[in-house]
C-alpha atoms as a PDB file:
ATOM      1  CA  UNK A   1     117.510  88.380 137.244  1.00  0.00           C
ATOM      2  CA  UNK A   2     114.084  87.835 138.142  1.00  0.00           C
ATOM      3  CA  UNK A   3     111.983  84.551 137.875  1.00  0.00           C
ATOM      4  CA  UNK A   4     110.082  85.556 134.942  1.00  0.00           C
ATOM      5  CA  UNK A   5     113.024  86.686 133.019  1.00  0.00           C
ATOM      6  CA  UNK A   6     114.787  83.792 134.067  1.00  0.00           C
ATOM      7  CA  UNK A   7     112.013  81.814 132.579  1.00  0.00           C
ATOM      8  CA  UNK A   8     111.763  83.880 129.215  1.00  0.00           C
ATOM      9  CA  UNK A   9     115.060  83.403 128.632  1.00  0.00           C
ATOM     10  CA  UNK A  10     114.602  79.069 128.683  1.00  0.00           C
ATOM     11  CA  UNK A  11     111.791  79.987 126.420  1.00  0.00           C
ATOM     12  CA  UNK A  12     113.975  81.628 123.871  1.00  0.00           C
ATOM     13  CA  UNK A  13     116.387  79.109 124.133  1.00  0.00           C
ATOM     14  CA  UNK A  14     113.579  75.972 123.586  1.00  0.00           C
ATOM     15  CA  UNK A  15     112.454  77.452 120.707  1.00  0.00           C
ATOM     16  CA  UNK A  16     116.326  77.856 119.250  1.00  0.00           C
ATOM     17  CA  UNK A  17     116.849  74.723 120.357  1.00  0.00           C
ATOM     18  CA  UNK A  18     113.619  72.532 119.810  1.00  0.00           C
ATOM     19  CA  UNK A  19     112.818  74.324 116.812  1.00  0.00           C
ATOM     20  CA  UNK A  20     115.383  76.353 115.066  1.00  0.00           C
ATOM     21  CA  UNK A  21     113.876  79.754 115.619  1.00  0.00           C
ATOM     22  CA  UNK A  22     116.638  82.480 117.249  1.00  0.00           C
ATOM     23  CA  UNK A  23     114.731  85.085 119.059  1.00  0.00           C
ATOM     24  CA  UNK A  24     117.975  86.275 121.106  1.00  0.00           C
ATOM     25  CA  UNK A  25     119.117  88.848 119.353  1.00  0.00           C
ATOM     26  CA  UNK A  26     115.175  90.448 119.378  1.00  0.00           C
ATOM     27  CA  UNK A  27     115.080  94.041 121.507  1.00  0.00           C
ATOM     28  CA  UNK A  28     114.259  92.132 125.036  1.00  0.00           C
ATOM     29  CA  UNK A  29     111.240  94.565 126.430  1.00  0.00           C
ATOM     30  CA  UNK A  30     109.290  94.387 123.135  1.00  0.00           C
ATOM     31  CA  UNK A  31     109.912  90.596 123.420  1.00  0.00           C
ATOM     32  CA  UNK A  32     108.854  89.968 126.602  1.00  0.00           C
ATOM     33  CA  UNK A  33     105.679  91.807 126.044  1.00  0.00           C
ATOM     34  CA  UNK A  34     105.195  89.634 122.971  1.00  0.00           C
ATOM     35  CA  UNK A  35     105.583  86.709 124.949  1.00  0.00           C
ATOM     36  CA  UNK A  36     103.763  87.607 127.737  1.00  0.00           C
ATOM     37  CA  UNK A  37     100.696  88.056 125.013  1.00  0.00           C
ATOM     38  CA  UNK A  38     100.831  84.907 124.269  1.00  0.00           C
ATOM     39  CA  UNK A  39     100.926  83.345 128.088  1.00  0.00           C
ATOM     40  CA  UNK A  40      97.372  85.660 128.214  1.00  0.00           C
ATOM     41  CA  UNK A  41      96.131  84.508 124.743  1.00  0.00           C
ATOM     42  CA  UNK A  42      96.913  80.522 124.950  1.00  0.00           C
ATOM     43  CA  UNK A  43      95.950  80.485 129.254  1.00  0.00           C
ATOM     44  CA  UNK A  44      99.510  79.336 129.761  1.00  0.00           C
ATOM     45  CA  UNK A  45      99.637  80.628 132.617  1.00  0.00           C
ATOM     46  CA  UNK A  46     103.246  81.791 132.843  1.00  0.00           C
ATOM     47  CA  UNK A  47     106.220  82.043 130.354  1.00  0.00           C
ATOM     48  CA  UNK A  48     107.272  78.423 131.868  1.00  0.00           C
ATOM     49  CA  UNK A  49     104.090  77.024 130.778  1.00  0.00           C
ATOM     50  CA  UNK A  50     104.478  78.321 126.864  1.00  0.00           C
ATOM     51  CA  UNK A  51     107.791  76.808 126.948  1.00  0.00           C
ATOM     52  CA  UNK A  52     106.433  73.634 127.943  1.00  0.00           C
ATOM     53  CA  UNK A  53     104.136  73.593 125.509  1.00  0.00           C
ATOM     54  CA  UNK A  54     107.092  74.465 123.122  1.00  0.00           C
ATOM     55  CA  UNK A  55     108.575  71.709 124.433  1.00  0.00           C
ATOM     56  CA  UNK A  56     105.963  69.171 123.858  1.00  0.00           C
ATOM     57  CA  UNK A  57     102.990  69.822 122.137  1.00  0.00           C
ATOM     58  CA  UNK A  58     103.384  69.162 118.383  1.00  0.00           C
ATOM     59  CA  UNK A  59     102.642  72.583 116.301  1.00  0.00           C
ATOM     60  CA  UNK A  60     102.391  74.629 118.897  1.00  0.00           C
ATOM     61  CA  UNK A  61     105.644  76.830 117.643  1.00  0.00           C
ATOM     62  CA  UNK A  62     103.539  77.903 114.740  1.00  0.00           C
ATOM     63  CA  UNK A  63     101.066  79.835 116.474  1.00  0.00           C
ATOM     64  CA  UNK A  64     103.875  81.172 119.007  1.00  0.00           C
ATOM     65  CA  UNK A  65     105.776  82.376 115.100  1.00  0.00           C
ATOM     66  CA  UNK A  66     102.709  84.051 114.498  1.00  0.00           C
ATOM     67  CA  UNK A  67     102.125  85.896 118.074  1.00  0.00           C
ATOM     68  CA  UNK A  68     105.645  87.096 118.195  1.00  0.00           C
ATOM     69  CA  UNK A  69     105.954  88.317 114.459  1.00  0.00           C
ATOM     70  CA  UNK A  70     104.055  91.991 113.621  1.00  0.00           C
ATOM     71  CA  UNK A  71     102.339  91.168 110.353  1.00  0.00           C
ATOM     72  CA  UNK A  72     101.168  95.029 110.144  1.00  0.00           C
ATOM     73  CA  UNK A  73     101.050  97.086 107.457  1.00  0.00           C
ATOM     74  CA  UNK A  74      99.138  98.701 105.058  1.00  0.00           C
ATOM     75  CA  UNK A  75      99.103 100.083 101.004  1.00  0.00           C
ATOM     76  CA  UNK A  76     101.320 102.884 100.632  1.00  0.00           C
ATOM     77  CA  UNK A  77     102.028 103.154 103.859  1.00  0.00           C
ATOM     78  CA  UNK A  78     103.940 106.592 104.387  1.00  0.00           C
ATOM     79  CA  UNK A  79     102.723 107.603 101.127  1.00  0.00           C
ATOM     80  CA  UNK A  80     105.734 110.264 100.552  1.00  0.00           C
ATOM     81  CA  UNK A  81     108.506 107.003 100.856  1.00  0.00           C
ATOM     82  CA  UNK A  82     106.874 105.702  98.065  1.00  0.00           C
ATOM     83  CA  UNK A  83     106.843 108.959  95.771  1.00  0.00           C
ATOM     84  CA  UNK A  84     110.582 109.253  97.104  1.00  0.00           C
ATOM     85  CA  UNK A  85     110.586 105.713  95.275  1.00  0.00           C
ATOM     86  CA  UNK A  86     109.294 106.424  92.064  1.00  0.00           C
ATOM     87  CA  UNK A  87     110.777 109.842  91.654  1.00  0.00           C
ATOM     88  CA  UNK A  88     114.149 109.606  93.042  1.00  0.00           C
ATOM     89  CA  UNK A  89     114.709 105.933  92.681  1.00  0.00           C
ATOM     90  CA  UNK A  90     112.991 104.224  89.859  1.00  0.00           C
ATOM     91  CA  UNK A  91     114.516 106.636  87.159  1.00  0.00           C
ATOM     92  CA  UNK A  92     117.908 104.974  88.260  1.00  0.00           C
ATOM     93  CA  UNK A  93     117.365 101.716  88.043  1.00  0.00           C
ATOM     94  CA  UNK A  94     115.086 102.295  84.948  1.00  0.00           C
ATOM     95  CA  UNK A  95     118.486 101.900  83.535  1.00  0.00           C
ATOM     96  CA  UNK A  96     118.777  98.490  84.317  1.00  0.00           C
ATOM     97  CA  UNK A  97     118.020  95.963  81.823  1.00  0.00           C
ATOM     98  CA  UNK A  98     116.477  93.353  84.670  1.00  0.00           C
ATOM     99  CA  UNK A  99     115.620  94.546  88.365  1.00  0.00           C
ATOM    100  CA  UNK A 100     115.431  92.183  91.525  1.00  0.00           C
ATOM    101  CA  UNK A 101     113.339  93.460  94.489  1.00  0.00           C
ATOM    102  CA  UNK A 102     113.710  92.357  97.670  1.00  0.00           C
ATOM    103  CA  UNK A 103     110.902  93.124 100.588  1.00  0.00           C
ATOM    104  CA  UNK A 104     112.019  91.656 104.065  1.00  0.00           C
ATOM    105  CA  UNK A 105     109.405  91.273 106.387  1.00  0.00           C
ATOM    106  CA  UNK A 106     106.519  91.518 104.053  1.00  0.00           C
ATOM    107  CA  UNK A 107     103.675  91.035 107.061  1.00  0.00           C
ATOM    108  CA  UNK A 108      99.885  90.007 104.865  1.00  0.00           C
ATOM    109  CA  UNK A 109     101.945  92.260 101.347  1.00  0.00           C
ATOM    110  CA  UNK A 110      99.998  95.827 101.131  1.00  0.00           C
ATOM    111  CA  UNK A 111     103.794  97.147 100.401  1.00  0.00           C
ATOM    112  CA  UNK A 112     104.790  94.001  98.188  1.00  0.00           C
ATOM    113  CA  UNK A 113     101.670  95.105  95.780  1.00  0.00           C
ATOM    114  CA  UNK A 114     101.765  99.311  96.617  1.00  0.00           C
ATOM    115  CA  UNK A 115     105.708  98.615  95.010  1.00  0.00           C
ATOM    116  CA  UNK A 116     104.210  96.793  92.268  1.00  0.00           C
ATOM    117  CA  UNK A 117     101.730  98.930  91.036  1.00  0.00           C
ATOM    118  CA  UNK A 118     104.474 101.978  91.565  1.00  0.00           C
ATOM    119  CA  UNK A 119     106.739  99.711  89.589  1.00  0.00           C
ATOM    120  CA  UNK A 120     103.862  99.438  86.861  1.00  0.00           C
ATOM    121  CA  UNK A 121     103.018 102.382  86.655  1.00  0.00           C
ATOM    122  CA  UNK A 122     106.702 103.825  85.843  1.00  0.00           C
ATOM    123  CA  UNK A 123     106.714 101.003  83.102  1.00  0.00           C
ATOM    124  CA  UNK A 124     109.207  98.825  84.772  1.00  0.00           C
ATOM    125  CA  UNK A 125     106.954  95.752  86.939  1.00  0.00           C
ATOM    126  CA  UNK A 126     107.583  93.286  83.381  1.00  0.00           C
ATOM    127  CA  UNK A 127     111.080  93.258  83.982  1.00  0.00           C
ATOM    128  CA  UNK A 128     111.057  93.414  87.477  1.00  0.00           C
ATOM    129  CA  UNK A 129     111.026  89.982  90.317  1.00  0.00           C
ATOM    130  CA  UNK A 130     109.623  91.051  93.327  1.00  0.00           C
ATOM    131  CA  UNK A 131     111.017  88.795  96.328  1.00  0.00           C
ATOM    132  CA  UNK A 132     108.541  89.077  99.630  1.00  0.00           C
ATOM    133  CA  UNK A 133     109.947  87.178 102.582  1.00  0.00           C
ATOM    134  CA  UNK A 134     108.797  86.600 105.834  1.00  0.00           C
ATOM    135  CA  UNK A 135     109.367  84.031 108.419  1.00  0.00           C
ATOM    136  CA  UNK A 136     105.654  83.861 109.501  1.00  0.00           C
ATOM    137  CA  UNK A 137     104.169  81.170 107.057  1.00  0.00           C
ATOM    138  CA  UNK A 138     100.323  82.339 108.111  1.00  0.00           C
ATOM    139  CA  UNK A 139     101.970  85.886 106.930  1.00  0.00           C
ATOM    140  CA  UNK A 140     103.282  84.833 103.433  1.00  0.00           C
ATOM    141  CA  UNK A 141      99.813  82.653 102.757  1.00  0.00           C
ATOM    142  CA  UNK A 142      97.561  85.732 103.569  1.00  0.00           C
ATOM    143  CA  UNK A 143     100.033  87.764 101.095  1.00  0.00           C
ATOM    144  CA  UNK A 144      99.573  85.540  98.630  1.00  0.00           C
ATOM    145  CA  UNK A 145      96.391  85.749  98.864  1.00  0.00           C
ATOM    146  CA  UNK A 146      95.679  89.731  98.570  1.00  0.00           C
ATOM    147  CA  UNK A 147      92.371  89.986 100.312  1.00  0.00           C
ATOM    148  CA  UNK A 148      91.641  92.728 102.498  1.00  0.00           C
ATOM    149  CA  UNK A 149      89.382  94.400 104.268  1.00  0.00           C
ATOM    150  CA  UNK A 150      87.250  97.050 102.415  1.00  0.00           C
ATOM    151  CA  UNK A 151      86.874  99.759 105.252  1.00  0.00           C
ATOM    152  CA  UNK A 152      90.611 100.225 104.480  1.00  0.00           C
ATOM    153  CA  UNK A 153      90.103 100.854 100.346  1.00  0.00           C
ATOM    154  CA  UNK A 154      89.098 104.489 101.212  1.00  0.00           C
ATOM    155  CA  UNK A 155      92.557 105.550 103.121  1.00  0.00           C
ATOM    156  CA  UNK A 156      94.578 103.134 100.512  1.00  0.00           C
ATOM    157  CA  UNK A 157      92.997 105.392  97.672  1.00  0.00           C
ATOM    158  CA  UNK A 158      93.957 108.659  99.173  1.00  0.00           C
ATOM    159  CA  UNK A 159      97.154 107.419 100.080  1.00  0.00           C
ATOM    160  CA  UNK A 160      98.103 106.168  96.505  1.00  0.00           C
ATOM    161  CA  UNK A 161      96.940 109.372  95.593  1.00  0.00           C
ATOM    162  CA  UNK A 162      99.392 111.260  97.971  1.00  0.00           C
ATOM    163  CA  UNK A 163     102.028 108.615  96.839  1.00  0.00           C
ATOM    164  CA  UNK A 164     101.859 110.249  93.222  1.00  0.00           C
ATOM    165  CA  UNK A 165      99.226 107.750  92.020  1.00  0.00           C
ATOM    166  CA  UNK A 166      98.139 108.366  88.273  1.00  0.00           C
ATOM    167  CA  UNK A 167      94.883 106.508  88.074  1.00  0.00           C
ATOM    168  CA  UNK A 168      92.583 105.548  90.448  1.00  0.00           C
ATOM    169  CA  UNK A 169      93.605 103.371  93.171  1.00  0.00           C
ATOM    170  CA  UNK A 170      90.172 101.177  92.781  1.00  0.00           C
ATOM    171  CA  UNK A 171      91.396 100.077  88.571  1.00  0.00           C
ATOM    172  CA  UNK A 172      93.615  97.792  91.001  1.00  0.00           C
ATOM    173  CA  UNK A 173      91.137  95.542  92.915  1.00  0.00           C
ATOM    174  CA  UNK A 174      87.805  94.312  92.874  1.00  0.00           C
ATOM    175  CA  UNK A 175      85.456  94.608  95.318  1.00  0.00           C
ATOM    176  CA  UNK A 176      83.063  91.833  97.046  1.00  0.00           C
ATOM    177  CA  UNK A 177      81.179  91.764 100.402  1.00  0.00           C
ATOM    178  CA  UNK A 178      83.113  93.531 102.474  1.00  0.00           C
ATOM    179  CA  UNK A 179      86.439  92.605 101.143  1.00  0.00           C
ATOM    180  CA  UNK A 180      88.888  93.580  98.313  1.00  0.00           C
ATOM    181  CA  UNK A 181      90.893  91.221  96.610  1.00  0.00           C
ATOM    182  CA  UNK A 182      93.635  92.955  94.771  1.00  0.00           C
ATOM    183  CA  UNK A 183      93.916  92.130  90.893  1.00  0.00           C
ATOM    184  CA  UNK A 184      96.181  89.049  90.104  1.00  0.00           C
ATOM    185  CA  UNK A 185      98.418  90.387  87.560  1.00  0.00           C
ATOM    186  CA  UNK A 186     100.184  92.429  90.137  1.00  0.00           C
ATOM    187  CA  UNK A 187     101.169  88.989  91.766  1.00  0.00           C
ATOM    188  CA  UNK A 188     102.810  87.826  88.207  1.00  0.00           C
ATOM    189  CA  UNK A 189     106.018  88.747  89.071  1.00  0.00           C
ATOM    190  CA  UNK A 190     106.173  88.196  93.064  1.00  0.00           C
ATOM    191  CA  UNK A 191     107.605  85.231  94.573  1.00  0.00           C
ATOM    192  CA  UNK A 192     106.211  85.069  98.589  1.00  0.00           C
ATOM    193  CA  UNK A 193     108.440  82.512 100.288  1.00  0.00           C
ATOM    194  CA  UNK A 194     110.065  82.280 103.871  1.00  0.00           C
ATOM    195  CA  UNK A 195     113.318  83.679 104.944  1.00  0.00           C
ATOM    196  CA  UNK A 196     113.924  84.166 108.396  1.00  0.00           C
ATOM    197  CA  UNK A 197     117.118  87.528 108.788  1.00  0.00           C
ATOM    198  CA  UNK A 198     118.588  86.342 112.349  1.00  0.00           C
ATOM    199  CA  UNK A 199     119.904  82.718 110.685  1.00  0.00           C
ATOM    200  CA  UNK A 200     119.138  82.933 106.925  1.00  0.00           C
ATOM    201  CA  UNK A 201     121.692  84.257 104.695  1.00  0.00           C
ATOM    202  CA  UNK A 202     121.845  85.835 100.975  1.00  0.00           C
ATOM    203  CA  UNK A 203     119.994  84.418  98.324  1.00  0.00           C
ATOM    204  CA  UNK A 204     119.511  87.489  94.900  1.00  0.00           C
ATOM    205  CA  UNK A 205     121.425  90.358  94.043  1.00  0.00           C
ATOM    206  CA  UNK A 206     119.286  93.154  94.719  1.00  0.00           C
ATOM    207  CA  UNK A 207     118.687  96.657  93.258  1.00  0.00           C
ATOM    208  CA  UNK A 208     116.393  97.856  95.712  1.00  0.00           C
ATOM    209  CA  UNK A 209     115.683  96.206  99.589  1.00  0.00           C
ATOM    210  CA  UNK A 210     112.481  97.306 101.513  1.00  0.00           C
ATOM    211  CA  UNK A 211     112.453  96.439 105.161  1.00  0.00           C
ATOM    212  CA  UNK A 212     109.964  98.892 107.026  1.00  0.00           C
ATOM    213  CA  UNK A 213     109.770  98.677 110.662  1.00  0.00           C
ATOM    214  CA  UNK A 214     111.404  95.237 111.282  1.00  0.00           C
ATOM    215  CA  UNK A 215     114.332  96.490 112.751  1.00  0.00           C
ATOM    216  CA  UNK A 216     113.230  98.459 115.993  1.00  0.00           C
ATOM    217  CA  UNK A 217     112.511  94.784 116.916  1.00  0.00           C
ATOM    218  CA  UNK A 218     115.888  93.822 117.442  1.00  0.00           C
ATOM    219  CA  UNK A 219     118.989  94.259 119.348  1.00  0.00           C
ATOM    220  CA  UNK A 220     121.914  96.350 118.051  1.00  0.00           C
ATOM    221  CA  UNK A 221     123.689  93.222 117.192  1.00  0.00           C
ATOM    222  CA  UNK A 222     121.114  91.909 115.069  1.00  0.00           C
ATOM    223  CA  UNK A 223     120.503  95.454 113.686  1.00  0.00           C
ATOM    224  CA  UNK A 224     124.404  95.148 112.635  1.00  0.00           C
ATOM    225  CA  UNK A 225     123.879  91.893 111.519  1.00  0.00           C
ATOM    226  CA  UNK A 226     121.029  92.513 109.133  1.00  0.00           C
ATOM    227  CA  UNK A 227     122.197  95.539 107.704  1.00  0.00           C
ATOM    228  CA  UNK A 228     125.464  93.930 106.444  1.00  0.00           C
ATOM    229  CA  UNK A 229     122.754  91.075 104.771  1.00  0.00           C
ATOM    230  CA  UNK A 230     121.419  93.886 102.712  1.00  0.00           C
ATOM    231  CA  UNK A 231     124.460  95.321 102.063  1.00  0.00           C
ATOM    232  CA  UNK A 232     126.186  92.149 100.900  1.00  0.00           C
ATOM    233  CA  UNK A 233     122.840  91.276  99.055  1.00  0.00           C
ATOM    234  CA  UNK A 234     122.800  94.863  96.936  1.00  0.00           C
ATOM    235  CA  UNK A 235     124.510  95.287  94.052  1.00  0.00           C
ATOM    236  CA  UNK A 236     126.978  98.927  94.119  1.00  0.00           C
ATOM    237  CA  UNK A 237     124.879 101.795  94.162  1.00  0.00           C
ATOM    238  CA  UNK A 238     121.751  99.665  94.848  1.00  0.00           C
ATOM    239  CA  UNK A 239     118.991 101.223  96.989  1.00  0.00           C
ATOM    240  CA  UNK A 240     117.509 100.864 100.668  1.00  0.00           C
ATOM    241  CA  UNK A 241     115.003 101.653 102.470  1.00  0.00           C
ATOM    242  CA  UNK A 242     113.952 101.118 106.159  1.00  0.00           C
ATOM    243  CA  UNK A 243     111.004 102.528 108.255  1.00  0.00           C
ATOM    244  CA  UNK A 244     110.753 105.621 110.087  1.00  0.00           C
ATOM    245  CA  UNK A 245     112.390 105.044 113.340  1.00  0.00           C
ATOM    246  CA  UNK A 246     115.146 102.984 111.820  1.00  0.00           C
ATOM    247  CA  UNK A 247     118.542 103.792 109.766  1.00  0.00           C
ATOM    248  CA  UNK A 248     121.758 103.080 109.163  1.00  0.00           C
ATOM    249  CA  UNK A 249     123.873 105.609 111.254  1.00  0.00           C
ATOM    250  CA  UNK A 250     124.648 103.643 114.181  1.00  0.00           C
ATOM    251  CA  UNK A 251     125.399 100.380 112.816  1.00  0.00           C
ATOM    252  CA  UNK A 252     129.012  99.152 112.242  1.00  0.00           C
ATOM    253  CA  UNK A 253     127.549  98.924 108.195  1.00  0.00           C
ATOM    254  CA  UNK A 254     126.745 103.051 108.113  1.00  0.00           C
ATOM    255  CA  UNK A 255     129.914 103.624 106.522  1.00  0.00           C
ATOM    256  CA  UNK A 256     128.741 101.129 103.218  1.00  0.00           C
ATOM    257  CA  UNK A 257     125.716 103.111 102.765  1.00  0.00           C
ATOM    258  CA  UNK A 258     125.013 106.787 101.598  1.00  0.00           C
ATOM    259  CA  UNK A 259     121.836 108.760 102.451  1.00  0.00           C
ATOM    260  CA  UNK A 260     119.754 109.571  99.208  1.00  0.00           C
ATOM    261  CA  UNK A 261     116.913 110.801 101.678  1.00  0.00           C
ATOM    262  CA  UNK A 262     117.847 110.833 105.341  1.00  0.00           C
ATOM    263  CA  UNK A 263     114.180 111.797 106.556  1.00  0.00           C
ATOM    264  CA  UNK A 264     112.568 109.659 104.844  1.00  0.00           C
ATOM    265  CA  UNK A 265     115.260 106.377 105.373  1.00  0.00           C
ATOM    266  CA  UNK A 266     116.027 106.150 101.874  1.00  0.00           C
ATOM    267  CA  UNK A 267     119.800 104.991 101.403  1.00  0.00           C
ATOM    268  CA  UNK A 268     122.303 103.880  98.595  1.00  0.00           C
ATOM    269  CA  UNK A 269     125.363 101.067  99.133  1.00  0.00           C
ATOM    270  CA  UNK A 270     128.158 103.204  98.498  1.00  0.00           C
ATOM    271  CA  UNK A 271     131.232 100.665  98.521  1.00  0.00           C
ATOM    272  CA  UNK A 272     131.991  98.748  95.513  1.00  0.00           C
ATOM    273  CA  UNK A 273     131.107  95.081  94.731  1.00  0.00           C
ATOM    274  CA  UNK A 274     132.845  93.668  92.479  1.00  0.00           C
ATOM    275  CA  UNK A 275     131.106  91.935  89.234  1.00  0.00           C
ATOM    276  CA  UNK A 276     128.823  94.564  89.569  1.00  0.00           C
ATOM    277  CA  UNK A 277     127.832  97.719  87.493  1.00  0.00           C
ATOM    278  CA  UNK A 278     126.522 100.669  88.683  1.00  0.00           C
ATOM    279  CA  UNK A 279     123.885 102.356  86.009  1.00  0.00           C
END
């Protein structure tokens, strides 16, 4: 083991053990490169001098939470997932009398609100809780916020559009300066709050679980690990979907879910729960 991986593993450890954040189980080469972003971007100099700053200087693990998350995304990203959503999903749990939504690693929310207006539009947001977790507070607090940039409202139009979009993406936000801020009523029912899935456990019964592109970040373990979190957390025959490069087949938790569309990462918990109904 070389110095420098010698030296981002006491990192890792410092901020387990100094601050309660578990980065072990992250893939290592994405990590390191991560890390070695923020040596660059705070002049530490080398991974030994971020960990002393860990160490010592009071804060400092907030900005080094928000240089190794990957708040990215966008509305509607992959804009055939989310017609998958509302025409292969939504008309099952339209049977539901109440739906809980869970969407792990929410980044700044252009999913959290693309689900809720798909979720409006099919006539089921008012009896629907949206839960958007992230472990990056700076994250959650732009989220909350739903201001954008508006050189992106042209691509987010088309893509809602492609999505199956029945009006016109702009009836959803209003437009100042260069920015959009998206319309508050789609935030009625969303609750933005911080959940960390290497340490934090269940906390709803879900019906549906989005987590795009969060786990090619990790290690197998803690790909095994978070899949049996969604799987505990879904009621039977509730719904998940993961990003492109991800699924289920290779975890030791493939055998609880069933493919509903393979190519596009859309699965369904097959094993029973008990003191739950399936619609």
């Amino acid at each position: 083991m070389d110095v420098e991986d010698i030296e981002l593993h006491l990192f890792v450890r410092a901020m387990q053990l100094r601050h309660g954040h578990d980065f072990s189980g992250y893939a290592p080469a994405s990590l390191k490169r991560r890390v070695q972003q923020l040596v660059r971007a705070h002049g530490a100099g080398s991974i030994g001098g971020l960990t002393q700053r860990v160490l010592h200087q009071q804060g400092f693990e907030r900005k080094v939470i928000e240089g190794l998350s990957v708040p990215v995304s966008e509305m509607f990203r992959d804009p055939q997932v989310f017609r998958a959503l509302r025409e292969q999903v939504l008309p099952v749990l339209a049977s539901y009398p109440q739906l809980n939504v869970w969407q792990a690693g929410c980044a700044h929310g252009q999913e959290v609100y693309s689900l809720a207006i798909v979720l409006e539009e099919a006539g089921l947001y008012e009896r629907t809780r949206i839960y958007a977790t992230d472990f990056n507070d700076a994250a959650l607090a732009a989220a909350a916020e739903g201001i954008y940039p508006a050189r992106d409202a042209r691509d987010w139009s088309r893509q809602y559009l492609e999505a199956g979009g029945v009006r016109s993406f702009s009836d959803y936000y209003s437009a100042r300066y260069e920015f959009i801020r998206l319309d508050q009523h789609l935030r009625r029912n969303v609750t933005f709050f911080n959940h960390n899935l290497v340490t934090d456990k269940v906390f709803c019964e879900a019906h549906l679980i989005l987590c795009r592109n969060v786990l090619i970040y990790f290690d197998n373990a803690l790909q095994d690990r978070t899949l049996a979190l969604f799987r505990e957390s879904l009621v039977r025959g509730g719904f998940l979907c993961l990003g492109s490069r991800e699924n289920v087949d290779a975890s030791s938790a493939a055998a609880a879910f069933a493919p509903v569309d393979a190519a596009l990462r859309i699965y369904r918990a097959s094993a029973n729960k008990p003191g739950t109904l399936a619609p």
